[in-house]
Protein backbone atom coordinates (compact mmCIF):
# COMPACT_ATOMS: atom_id res chain seq x y z
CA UNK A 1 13.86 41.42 -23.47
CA UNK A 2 12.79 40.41 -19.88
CA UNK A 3 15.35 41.21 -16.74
CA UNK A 4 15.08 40.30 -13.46
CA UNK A 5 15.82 43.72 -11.27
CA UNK A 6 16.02 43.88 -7.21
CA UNK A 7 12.94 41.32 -6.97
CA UNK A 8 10.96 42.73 -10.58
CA UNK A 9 10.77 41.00 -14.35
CA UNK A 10 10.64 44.33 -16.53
CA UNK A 11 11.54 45.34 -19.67
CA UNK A 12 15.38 45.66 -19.94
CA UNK A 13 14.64 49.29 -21.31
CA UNK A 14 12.80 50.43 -17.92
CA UNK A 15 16.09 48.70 -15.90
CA UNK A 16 17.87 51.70 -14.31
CA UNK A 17 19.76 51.74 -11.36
CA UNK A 18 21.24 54.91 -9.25
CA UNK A 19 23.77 56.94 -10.08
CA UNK A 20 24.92 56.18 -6.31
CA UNK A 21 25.19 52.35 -6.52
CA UNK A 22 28.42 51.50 -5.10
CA UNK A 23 29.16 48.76 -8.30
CA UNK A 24 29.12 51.99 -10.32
CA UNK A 25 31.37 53.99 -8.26
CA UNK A 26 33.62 51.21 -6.77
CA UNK A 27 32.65 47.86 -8.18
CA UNK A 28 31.86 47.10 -5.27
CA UNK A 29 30.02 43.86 -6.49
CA UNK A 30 30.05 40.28 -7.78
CA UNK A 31 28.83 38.22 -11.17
CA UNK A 32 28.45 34.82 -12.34
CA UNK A 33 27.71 33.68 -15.97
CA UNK A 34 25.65 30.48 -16.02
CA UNK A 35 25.21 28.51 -19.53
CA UNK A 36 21.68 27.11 -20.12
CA UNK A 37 21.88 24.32 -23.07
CA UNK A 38 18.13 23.77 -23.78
CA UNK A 39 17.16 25.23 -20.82
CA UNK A 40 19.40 23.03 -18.93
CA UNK A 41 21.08 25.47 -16.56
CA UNK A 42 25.44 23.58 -16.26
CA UNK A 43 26.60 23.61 -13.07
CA UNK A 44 24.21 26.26 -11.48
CA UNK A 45 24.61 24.92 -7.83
CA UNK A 46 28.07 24.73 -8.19
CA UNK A 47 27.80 28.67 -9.89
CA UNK A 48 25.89 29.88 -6.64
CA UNK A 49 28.18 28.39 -3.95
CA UNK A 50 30.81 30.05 -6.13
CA UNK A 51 28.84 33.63 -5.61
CA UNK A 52 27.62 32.75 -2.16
CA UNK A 53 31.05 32.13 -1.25
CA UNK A 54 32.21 35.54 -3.15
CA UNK A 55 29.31 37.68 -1.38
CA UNK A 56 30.76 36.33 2.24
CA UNK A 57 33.84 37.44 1.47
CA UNK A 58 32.91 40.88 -0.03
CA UNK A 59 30.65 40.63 3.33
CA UNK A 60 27.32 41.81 0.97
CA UNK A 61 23.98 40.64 2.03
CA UNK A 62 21.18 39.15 0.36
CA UNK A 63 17.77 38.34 0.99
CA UNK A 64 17.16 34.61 1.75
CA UNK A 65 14.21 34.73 -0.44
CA UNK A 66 16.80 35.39 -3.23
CA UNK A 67 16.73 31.89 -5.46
CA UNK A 68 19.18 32.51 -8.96
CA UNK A 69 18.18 29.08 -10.01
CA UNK A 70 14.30 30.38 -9.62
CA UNK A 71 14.88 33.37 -11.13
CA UNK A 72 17.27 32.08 -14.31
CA UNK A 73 14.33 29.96 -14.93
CA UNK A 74 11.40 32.14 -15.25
CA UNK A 75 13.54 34.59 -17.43
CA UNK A 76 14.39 31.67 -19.67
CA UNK A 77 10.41 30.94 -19.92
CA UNK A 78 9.45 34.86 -20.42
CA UNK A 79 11.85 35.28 -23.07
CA UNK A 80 11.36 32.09 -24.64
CA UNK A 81 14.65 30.78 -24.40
CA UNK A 82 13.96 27.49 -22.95
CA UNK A 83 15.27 25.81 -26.31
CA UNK A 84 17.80 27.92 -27.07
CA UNK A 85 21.95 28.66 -26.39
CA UNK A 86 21.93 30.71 -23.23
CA UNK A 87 23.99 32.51 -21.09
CA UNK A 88 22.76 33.77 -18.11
CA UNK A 89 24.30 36.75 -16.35
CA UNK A 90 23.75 37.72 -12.79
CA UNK A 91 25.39 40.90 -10.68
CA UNK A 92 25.38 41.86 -7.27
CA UNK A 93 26.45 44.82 -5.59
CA UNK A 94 26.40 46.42 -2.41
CA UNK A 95 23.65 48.85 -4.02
CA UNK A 96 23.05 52.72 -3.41
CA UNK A 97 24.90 54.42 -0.70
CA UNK A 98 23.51 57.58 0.17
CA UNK A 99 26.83 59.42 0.02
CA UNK A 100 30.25 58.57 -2.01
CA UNK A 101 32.90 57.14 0.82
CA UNK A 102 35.25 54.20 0.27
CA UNK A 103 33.87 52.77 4.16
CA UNK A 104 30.57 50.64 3.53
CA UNK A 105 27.68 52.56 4.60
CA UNK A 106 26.93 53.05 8.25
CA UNK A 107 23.60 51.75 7.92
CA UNK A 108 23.16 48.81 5.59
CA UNK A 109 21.46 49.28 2.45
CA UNK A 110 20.07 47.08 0.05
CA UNK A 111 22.02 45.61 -2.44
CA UNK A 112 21.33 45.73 -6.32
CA UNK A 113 20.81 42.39 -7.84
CA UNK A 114 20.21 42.27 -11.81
CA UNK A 115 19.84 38.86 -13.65
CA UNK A 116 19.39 38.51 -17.52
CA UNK A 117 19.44 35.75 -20.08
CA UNK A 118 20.87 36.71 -23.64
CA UNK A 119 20.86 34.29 -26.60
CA UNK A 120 24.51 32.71 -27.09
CA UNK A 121 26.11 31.82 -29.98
CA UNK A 122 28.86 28.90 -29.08
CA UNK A 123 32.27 29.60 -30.53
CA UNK A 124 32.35 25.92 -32.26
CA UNK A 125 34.91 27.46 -34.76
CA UNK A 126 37.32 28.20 -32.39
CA UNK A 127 36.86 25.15 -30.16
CA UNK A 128 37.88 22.91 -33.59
CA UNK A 129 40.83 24.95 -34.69
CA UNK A 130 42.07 26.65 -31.70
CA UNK A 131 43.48 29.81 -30.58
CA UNK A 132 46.29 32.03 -30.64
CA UNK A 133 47.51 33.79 -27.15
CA UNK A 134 49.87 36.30 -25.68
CA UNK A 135 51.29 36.45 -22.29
CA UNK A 136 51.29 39.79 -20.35
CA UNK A 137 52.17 40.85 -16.80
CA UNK A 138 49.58 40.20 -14.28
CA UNK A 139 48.68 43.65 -12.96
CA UNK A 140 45.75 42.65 -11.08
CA UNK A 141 44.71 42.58 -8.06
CA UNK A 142 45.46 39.33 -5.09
CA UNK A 143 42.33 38.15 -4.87
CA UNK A 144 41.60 37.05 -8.23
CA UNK A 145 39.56 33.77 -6.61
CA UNK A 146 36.85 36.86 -6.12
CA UNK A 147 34.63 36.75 -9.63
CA UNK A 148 34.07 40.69 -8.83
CA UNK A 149 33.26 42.85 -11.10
CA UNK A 150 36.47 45.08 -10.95
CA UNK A 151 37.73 43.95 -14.60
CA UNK A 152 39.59 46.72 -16.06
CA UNK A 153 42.99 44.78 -15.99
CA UNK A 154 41.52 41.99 -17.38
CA UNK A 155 39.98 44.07 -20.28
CA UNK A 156 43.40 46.05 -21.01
CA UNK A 157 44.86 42.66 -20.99
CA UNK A 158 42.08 41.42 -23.96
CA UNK A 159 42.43 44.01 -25.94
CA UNK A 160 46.14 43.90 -26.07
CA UNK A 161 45.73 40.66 -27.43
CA UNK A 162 43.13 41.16 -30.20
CA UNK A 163 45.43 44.34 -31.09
CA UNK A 164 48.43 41.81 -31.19
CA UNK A 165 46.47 39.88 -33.82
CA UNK A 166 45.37 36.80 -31.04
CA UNK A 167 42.68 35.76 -28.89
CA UNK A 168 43.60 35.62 -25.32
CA UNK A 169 45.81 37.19 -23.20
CA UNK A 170 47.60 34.89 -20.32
CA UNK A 171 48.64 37.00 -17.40
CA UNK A 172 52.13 35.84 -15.60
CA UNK A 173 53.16 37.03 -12.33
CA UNK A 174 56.69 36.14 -10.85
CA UNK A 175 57.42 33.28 -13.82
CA UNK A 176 53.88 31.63 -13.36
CA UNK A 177 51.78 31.93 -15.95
CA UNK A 178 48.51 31.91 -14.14
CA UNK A 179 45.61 31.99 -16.31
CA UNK A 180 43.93 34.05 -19.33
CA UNK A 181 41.94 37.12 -19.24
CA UNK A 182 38.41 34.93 -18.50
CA UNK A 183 40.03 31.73 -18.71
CA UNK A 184 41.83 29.16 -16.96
CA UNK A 185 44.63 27.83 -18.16
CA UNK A 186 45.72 23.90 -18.37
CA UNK A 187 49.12 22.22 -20.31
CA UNK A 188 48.95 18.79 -21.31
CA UNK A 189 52.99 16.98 -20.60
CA UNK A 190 53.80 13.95 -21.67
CA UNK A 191 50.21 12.48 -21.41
CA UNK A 192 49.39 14.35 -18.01
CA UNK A 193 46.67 17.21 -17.63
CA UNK A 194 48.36 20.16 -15.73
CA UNK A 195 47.02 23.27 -14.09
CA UNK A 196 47.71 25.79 -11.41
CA UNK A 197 46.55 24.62 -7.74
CA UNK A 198 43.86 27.45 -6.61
CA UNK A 199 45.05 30.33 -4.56
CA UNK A 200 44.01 33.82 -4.36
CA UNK A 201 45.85 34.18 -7.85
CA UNK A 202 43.36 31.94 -10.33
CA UNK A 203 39.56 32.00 -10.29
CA UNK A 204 38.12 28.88 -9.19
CA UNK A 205 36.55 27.55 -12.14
CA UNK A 206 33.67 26.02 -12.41
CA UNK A 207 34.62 24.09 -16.05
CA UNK A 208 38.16 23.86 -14.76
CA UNK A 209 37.11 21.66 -11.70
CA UNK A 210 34.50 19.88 -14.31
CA UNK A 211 37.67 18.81 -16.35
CA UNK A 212 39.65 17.53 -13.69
CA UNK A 213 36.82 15.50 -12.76
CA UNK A 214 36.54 14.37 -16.46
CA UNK A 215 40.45 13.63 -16.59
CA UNK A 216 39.63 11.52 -13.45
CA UNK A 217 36.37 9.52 -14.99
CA UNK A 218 38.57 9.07 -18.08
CA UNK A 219 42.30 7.63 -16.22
CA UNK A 220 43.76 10.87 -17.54
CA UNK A 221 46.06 11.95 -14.91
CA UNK A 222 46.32 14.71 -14.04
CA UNK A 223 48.40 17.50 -11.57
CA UNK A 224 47.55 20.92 -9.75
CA UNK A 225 51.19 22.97 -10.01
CA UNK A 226 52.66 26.44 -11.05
CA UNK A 227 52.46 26.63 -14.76
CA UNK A 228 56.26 28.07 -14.84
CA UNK A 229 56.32 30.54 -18.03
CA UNK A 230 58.93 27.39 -19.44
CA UNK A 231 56.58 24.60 -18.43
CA UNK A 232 53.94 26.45 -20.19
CA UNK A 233 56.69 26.66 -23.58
CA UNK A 234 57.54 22.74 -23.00
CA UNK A 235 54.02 21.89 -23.03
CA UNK A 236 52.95 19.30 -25.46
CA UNK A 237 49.26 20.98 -25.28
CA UNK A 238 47.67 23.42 -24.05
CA UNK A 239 44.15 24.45 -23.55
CA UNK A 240 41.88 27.15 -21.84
CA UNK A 241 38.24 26.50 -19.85
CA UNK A 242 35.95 28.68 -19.41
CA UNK A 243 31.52 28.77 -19.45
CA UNK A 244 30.87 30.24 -22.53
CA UNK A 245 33.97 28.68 -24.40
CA UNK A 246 34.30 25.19 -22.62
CA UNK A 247 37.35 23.42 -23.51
CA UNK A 248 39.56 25.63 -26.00
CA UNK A 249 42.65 24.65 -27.34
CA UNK A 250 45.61 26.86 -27.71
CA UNK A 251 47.83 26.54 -30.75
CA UNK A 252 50.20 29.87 -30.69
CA UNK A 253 51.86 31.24 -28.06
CA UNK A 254 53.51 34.58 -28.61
CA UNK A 255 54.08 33.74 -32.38
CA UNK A 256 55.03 30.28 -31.08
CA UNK A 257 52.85 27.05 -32.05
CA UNK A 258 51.92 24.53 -29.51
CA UNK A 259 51.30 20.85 -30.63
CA UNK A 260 52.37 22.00 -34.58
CA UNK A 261 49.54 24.75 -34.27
CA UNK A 262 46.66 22.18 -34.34
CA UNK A 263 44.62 21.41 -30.94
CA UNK A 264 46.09 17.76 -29.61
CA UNK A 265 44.90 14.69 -29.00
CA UNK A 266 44.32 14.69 -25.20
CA UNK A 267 42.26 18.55 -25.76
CA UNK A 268 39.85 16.04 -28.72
CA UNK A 269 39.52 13.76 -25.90
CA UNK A 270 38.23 16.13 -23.45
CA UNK A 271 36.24 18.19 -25.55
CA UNK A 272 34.31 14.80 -26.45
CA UNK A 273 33.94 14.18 -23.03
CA UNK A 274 32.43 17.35 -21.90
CA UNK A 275 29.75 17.67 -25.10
CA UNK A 276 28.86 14.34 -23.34
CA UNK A 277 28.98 15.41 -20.07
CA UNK A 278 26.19 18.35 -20.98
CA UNK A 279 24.18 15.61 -22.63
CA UNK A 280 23.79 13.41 -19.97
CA UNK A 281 23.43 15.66 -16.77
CA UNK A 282 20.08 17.94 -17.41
């Protein structure tokens, strides 16, 4: 396998980075996780405004030579994945400082930049029969609309739910219930596609934005509110987005089914509509 490492295709066996890098020490650093269908990369310019935007606020500096569409590409073609389910992973951090201290370093340093492309198998299973969910206090952080790397809540939180015999955990903070552990979360009420407005709280999503433009294209109406944990218990549907998973629908909640426990009729609708979506925008 072929990696892309601080401007270099190698082997991913002779990728090493120092001990010193501060994503190691602090995560201090950023990722994205870009879907290629066929070698059609979904959404990438919408994925790098998303980092861009994640890097000025973490105020880490990149070379402007630095392409992720350019490089995504070429690792696609040198691992002969250009035909193939793909996902795409890219991380950026504020690279090797030459001494451990919370302050960046005095002098700038280079950051670390790793891309690689992996073969992806889709979860089609789950997208036809749903999945089950648990809620859990949102520990996190506030600034959640940062994809950093810093994602030890998030994995406490996912492996409280596979332990509690479901799928995804949905974190609630002060009666909202915000979103899962990689997910964003929507409700479907009485014919009307809800989910939370962004703030610092919920990661902008790039397939959560790409169904609300689908609800739009489709006369499905739809709302940007605070799931309230009872909303989220009234709800007639309810569904997750994310890249690798698209549109998943959500059938048990805490022991408690949603729609009868089978994925409804407005989550079918969508779900069509983005498999056609991917076809028709290479």
């Amino acid at each position: 396998m072929v990696v892309y490492l601080n401007g270099k295709f190698l082997a991913k066996a002779q990728a090493a980075i120092s001990v010193d890098d501060r994503g190691f020490l602090f995560a201090d650093g950023l990722y994205e996780v870009v879907r290629s269908y066929g070698g059609r990369l979904f959404q990438i310019d919408a994925h790098v405004r998303r980092m861009r935007d994640g890097l000025h606020a973490l105020r880490i500096s990149v070379p402007e030579s630095f392409n992720l569409t350019a490089i995504a590409r070429e690792l696609l073609k040198q691992n002969d994945l250009e035909k193939s389910e793909t996902t795409i992973y890219c991380q950026i951090t504020r690279g090797a400082a030459p001494s451990r201290a919370h302050a960046f370093p005095a002098t700038p340093v280079a950051p670390t930049i790793y891309v690689a492309a992996s073969p992806f198998i889709p979860p089609d299973e789950k997208r036809k029969t749903g999945i089950a969910a648990v809620t859990v206090p949102d520990v996190r952080w506030s600034r959640c609309d940062l994809k950093t790397v810093g994602l030890l809540a998030n994995c406490l939180a996912k492996q409280h739910a596979l332990e509690s015999g479901a799928d995804e955990a949905v974190f609630v903070r002060d009666g909202v219930a915000l979103e899962g552990s990689s997910c964003n979360l929507f409700i479907v009420k009485e014919e009307t596609v809800v989910t939370n407005p962004k703030t610092n709280y919920i990661l902008p999503g790039i397939t959560r934005q790409v169904v609300l433009d689908l609800c739009r294209s489709l006369g499905i109406e739809t709302r940007e509110a605070p799931l309230f944990i009872d909303l989220l218990k009234a709800a007639d549907e309810v569904f997750v987005t994310h890249t690798t998973g698209e549109i998943v629908p959500v059938v048990r909640i805490n022991a408690r089914e949603v729609a009868g426990g089978l994925p409804g009729p407005i989550t079918r609708r969508l779900q069509a509509a983005f498999t056609e979506n991917v076809r028709n925008n290479p």
